[in-house]
C-alpha atoms as a PDB file:
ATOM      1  CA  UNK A   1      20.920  34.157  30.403  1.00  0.00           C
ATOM      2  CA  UNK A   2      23.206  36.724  31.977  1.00  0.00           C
ATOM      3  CA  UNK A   3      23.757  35.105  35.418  1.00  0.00           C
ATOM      4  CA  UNK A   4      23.983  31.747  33.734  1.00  0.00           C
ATOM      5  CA  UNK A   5      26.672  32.988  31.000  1.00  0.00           C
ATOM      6  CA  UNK A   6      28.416  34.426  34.014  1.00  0.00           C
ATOM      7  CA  UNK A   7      28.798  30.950  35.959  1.00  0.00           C
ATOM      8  CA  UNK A   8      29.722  29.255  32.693  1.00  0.00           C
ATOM      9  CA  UNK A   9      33.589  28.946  31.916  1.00  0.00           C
ATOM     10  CA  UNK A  10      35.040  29.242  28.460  1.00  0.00           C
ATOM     11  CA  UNK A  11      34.820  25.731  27.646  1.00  0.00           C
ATOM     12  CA  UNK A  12      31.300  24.973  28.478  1.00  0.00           C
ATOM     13  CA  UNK A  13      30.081  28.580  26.338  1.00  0.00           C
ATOM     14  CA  UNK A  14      32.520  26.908  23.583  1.00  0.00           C
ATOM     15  CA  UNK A  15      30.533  23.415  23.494  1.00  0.00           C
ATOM     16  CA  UNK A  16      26.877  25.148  22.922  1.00  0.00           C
ATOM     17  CA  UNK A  17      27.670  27.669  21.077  1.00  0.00           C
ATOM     18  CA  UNK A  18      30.000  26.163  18.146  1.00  0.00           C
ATOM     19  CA  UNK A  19      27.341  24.592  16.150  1.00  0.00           C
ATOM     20  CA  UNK A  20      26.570  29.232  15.749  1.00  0.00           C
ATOM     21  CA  UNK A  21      30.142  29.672  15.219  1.00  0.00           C
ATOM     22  CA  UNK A  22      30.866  26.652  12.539  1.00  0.00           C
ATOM     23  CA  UNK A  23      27.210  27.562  10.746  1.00  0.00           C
ATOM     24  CA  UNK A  24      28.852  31.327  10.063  1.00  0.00           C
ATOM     25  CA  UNK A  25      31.753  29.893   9.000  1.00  0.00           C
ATOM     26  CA  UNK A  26      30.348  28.039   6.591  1.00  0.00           C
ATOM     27  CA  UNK A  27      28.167  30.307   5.285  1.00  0.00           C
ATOM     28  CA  UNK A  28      31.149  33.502   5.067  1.00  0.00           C
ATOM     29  CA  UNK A  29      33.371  30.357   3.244  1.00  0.00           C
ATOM     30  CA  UNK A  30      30.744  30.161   0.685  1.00  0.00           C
ATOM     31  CA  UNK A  31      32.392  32.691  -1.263  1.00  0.00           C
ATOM     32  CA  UNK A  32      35.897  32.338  -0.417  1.00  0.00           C
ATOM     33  CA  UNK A  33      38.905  31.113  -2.553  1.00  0.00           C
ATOM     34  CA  UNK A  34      39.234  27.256  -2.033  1.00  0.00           C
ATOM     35  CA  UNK A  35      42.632  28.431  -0.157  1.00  0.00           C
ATOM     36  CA  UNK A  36      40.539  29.362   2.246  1.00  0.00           C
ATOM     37  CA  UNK A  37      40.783  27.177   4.866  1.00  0.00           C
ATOM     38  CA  UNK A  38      37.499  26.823   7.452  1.00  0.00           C
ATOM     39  CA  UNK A  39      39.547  25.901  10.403  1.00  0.00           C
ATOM     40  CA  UNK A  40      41.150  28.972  10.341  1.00  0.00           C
ATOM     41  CA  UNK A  41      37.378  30.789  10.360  1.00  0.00           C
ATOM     42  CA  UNK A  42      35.944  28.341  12.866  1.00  0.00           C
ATOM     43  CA  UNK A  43      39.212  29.347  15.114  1.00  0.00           C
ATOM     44  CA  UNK A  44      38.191  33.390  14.744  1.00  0.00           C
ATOM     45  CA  UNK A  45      34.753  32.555  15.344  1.00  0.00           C
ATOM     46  CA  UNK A  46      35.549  31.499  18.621  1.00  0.00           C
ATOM     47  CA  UNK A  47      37.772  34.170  19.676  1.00  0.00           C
ATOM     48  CA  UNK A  48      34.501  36.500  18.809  1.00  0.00           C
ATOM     49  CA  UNK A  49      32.384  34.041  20.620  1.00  0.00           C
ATOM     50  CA  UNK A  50      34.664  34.649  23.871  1.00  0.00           C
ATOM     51  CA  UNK A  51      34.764  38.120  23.203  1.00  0.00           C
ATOM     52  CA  UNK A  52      30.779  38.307  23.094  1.00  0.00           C
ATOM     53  CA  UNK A  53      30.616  35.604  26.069  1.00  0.00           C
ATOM     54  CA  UNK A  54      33.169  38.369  27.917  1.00  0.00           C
ATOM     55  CA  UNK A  55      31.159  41.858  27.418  1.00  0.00           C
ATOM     56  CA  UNK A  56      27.435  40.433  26.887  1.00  0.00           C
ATOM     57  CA  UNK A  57      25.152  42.624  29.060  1.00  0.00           C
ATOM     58  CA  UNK A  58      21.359  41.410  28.558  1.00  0.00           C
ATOM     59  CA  UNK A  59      20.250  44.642  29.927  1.00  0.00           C
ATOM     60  CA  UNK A  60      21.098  45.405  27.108  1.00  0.00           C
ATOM     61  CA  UNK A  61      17.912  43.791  25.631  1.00  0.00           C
ATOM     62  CA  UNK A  62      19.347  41.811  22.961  1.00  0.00           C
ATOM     63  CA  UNK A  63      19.524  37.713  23.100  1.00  0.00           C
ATOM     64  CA  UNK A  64      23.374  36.253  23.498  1.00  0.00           C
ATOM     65  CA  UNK A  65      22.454  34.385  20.085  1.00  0.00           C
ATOM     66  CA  UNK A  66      22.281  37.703  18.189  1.00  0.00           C
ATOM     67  CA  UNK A  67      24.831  39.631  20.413  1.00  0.00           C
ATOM     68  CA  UNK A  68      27.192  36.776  19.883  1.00  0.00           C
ATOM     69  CA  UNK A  69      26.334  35.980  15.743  1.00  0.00           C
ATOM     70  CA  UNK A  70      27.317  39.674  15.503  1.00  0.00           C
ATOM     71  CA  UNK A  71      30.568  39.382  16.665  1.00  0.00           C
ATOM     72  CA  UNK A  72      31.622  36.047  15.395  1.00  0.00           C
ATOM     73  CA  UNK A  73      31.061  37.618  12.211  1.00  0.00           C
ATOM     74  CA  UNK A  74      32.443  40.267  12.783  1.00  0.00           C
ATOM     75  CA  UNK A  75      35.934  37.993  13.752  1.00  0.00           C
ATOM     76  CA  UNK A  76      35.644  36.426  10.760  1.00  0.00           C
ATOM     77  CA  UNK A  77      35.413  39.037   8.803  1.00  0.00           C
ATOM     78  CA  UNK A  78      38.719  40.743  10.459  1.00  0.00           C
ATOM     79  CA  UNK A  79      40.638  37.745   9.604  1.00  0.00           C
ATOM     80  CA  UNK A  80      40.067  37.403   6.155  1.00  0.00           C
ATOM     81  CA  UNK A  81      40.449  41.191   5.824  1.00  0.00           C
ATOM     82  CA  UNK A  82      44.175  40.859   6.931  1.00  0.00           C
ATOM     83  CA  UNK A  83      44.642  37.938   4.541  1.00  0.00           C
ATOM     84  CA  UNK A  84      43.754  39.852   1.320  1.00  0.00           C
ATOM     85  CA  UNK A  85      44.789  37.173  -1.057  1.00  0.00           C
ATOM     86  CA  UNK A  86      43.463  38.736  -4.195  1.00  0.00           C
ATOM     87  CA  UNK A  87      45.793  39.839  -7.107  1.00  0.00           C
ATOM     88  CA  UNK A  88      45.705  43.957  -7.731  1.00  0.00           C
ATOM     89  CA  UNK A  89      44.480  42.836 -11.102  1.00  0.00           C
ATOM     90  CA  UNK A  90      41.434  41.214  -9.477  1.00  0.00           C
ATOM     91  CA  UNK A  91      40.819  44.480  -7.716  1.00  0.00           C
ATOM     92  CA  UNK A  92      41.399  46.659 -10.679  1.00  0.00           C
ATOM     93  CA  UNK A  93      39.179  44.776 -13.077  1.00  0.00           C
ATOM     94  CA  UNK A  94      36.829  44.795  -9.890  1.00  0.00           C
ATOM     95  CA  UNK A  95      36.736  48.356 -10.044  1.00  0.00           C
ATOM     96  CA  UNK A  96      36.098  48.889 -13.695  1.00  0.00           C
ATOM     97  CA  UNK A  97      33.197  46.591 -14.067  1.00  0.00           C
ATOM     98  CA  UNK A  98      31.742  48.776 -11.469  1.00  0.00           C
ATOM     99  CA  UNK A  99      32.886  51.879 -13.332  1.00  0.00           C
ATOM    100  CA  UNK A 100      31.225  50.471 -16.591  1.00  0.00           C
ATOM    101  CA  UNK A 101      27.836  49.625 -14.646  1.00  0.00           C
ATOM    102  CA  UNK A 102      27.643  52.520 -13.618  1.00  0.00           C
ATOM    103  CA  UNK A 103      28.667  54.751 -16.988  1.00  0.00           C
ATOM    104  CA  UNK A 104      25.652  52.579 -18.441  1.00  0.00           C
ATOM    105  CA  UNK A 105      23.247  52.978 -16.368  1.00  0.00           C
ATOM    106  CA  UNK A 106      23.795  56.821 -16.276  1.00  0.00           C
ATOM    107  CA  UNK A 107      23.579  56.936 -20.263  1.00  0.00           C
ATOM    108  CA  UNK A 108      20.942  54.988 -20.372  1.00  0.00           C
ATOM    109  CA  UNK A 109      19.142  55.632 -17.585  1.00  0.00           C
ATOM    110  CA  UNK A 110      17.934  51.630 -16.876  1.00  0.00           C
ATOM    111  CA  UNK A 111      20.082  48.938 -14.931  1.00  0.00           C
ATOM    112  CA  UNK A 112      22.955  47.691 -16.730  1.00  0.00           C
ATOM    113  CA  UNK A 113      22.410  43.845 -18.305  1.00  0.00           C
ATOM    114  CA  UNK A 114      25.484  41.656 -18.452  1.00  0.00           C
ATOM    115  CA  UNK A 115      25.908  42.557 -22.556  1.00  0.00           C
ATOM    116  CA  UNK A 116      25.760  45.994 -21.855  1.00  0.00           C
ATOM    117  CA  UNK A 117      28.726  46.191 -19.172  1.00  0.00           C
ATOM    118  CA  UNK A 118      30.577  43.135 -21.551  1.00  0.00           C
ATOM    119  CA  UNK A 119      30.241  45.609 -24.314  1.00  0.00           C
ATOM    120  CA  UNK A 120      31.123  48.719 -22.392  1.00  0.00           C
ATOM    121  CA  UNK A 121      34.296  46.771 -21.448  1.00  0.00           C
ATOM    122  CA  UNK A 122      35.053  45.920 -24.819  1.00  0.00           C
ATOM    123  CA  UNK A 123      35.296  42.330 -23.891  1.00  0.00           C
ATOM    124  CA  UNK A 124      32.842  38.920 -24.959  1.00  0.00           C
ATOM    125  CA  UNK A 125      30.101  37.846 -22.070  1.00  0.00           C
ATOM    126  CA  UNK A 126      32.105  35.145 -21.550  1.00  0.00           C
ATOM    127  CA  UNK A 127      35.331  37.074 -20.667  1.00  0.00           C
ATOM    128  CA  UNK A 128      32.931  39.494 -18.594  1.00  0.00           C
ATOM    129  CA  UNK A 129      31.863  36.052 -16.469  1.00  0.00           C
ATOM    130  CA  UNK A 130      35.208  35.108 -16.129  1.00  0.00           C
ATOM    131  CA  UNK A 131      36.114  38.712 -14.389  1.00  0.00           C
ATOM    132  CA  UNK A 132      32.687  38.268 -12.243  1.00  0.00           C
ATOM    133  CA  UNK A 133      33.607  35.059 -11.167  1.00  0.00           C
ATOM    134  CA  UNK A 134      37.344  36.453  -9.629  1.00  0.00           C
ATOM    135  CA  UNK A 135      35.790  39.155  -7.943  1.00  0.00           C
ATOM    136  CA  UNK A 136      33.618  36.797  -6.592  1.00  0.00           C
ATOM    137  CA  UNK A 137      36.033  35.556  -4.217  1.00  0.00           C
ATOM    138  CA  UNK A 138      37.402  39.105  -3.610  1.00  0.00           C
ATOM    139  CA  UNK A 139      36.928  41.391  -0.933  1.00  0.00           C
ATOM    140  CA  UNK A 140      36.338  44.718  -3.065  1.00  0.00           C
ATOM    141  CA  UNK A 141      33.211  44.986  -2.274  1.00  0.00           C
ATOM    142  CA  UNK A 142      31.537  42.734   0.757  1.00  0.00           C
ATOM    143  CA  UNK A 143      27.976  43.209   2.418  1.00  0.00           C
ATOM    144  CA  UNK A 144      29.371  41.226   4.865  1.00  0.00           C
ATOM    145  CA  UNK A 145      31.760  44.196   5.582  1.00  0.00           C
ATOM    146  CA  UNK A 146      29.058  47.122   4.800  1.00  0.00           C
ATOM    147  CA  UNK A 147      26.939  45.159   7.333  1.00  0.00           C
ATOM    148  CA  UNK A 148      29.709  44.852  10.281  1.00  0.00           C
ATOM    149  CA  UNK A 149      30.042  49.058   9.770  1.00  0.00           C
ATOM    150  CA  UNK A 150      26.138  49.145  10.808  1.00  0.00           C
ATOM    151  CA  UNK A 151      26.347  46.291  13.394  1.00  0.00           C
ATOM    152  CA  UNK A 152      28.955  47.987  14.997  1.00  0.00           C
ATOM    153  CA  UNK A 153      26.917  50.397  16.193  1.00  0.00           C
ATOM    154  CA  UNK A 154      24.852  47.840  17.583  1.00  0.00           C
ATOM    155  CA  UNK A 155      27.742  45.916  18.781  1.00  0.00           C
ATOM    156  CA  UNK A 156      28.771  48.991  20.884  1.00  0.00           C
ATOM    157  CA  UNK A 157      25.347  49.884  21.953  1.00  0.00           C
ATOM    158  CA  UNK A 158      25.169  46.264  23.428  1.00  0.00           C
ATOM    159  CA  UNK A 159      28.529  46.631  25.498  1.00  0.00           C
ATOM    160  CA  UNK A 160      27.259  49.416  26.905  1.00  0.00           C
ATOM    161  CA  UNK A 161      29.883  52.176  25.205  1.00  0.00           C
ATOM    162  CA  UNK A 162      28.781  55.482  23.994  1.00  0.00           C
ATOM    163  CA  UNK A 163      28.502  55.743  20.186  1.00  0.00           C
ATOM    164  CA  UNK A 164      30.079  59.086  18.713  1.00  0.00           C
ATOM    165  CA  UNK A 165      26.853  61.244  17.917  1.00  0.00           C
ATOM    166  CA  UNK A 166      28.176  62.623  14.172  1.00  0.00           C
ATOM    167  CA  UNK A 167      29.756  59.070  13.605  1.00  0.00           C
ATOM    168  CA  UNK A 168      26.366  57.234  14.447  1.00  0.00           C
ATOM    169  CA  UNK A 169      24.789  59.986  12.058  1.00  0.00           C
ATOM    170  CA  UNK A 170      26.475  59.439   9.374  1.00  0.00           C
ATOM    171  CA  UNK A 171      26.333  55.530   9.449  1.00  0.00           C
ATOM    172  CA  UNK A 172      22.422  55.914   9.806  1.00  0.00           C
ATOM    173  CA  UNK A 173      22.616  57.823   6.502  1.00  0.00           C
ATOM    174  CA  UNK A 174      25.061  55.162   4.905  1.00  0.00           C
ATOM    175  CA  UNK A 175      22.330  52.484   5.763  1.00  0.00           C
ATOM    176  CA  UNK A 176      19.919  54.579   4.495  1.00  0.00           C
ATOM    177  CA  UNK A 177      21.008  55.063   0.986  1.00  0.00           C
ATOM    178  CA  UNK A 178      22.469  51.321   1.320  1.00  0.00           C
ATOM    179  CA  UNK A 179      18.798  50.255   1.920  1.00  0.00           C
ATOM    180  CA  UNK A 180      17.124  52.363  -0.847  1.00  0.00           C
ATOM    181  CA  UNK A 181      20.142  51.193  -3.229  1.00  0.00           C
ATOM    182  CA  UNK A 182      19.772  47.258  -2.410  1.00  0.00           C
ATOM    183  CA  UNK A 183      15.842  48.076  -3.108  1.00  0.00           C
ATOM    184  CA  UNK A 184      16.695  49.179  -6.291  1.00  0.00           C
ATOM    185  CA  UNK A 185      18.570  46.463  -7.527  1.00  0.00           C
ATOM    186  CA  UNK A 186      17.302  44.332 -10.631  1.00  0.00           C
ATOM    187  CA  UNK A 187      14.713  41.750  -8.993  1.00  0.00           C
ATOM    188  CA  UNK A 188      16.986  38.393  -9.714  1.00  0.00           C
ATOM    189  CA  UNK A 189      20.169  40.149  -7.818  1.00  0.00           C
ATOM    190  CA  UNK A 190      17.559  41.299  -5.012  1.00  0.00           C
ATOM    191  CA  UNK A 191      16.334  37.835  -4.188  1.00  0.00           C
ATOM    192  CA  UNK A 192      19.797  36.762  -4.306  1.00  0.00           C
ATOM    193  CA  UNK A 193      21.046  38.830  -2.022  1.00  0.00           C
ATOM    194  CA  UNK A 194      18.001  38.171   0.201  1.00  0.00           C
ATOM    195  CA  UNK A 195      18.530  34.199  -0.311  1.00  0.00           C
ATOM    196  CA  UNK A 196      21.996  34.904   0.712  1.00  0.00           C
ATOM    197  CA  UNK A 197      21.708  37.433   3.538  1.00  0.00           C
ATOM    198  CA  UNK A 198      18.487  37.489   5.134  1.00  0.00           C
ATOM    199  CA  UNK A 199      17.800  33.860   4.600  1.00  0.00           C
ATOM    200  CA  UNK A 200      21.598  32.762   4.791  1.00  0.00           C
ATOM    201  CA  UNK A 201      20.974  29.819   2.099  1.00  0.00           C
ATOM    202  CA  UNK A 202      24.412  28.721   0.353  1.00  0.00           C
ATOM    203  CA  UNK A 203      25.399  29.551  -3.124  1.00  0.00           C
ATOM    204  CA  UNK A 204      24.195  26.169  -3.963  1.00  0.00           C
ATOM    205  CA  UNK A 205      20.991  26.123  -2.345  1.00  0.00           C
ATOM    206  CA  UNK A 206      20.424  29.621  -3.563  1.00  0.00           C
ATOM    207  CA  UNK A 207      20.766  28.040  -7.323  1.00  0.00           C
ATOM    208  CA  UNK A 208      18.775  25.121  -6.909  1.00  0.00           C
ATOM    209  CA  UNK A 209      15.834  28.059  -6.219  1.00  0.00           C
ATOM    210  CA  UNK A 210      16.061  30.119  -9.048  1.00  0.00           C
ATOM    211  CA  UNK A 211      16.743  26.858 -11.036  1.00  0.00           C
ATOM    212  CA  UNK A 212      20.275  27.282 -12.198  1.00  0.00           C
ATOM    213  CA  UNK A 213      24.343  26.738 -11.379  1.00  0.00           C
ATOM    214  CA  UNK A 214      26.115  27.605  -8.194  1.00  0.00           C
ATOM    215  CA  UNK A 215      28.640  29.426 -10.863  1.00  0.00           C
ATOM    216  CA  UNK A 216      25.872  31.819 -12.126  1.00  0.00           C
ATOM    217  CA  UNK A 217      24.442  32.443  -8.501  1.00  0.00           C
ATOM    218  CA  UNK A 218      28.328  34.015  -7.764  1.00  0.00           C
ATOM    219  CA  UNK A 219      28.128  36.214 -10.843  1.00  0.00           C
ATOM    220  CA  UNK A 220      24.881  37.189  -9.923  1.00  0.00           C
ATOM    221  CA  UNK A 221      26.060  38.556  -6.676  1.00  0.00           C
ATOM    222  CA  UNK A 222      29.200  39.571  -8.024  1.00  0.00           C
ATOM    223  CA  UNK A 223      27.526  41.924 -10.169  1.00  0.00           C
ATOM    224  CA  UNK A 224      24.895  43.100  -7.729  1.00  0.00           C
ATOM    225  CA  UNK A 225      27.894  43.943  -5.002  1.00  0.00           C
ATOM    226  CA  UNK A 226      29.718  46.220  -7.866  1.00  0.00           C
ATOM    227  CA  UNK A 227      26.485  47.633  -8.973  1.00  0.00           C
ATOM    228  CA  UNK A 228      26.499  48.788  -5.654  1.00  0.00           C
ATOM    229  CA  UNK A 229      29.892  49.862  -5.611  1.00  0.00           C
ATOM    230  CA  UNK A 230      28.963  51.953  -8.148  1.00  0.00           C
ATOM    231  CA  UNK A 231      25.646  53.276  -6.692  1.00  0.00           C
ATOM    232  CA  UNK A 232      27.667  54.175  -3.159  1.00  0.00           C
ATOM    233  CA  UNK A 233      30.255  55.617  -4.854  1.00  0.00           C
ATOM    234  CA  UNK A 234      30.045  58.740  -2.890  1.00  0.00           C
ATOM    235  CA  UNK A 235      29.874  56.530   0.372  1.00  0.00           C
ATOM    236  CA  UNK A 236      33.437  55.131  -0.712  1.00  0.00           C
ATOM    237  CA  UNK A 237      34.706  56.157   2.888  1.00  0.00           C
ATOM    238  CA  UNK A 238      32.362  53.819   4.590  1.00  0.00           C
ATOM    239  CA  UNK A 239      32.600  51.048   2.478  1.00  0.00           C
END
């Protein structure tokens, strides 16, 4: 794979290797803003795609596949973090659902139902939906992003550069308590997030499995991504 990736220019590792590029750009447009626009992704994609073709070592032990679906992502990501389109009120209200999750589930000592946070807000369910649905297509908090901070590690292990020791520490940790949090998450939110992560099924698909709309399936993992929040909160420098 090495030698042949070598003797390959640009263009041919562009032609079989797009279909990996345009599949994670569908999947990271999923739950995007409609102003979005999947050109622009595709066009990151590729730079990571050259980037992975560029330092791929399979000495390294890892397929090009994975080593290069890591840091396609990963360009993605970077792009739509320097476009942060989202209104500070989108962030702020972001930030207080996961502040109310959180105050419930300490008094109460069980996870927090959508009432309980719509009533801890002082606001209707349907108000409450509304603000899920916005932070749905924010970046406050993204698993996407959490998952790049592990992967990097990876990602650096792959290209053959030495890993800080206390940095690579402390992300082991983060994943850690990320792990045991996720695991802990109400059984609907943890199959969507498995649906949507492990499986990489669309919001769409993911709601025509649990038998309901694509809307609901993006509040679902709204709220599970700010219960999180919440849960990390002392991990707020890594997220």
């Amino acid at each position: 794979m090495y030698s042949q990736l070598e003797s390959d220019s640009q263009a041919d590792i562009v032609e079989r290797y797009a279909p990996l590029v345009k599949r994670i750009a569908h999947h990271l447009l999923a739950r995007l803003p409609s102003s979005v626009v999947l050109e622009d992704l595709i066009q990151s994609g590729m730079v990571g795609l050259l980037e992975a073709a560029r330092k791929y070592d399979a000495s390294k032990g890892a397929s090009f596949e994975t080593y290069a679906g890591i840091r396609i992502r990963g360009a993605i990501i970077d792009e739509v973090r320097r476009g942060d389109w989202t209104p500070r009120s989108v962030h702020r209200n972001g930030r207080r659902i996961s502040d109310c999750i959180q105050a419930v589930e300490a008094r109460t000592g069980r996870d927090a139902q959508d009432a309980d946070v719509a009533r801890e807000m002082g606001v209707s369910l349907d108000e409450y939906h509304s603000l899920l649905r916005d932070s749905a297509s924010s970046r406050l908090f993204s698993i996407d992003e959490v998952r790049e901070g592990r992967d990097s590690t990876l990602v650096d292990e792959l290209a053959g550069d030495v890993p800080d020791p206390f940095a690579e520490h402390q992300q082991d940790a983060f994943q850690t308590a990320l792990a045991d949090a996720i695991s802990r998450l109400p059984e609907r939110e943890r199959l969507v997030f498995a649906l949507y992560y492990d499986e990489e099924l669309n919001l769409k698909e993911i709601g025509q499995v649990l038998g309901v709309s694509e809307s609901r399936v993006s509040q679902i993992h709204s709220q599970a991504a700010l219960r999180l929040r919440g849960r990390l909160a002392s991990w707020s420098s890594a997220i």
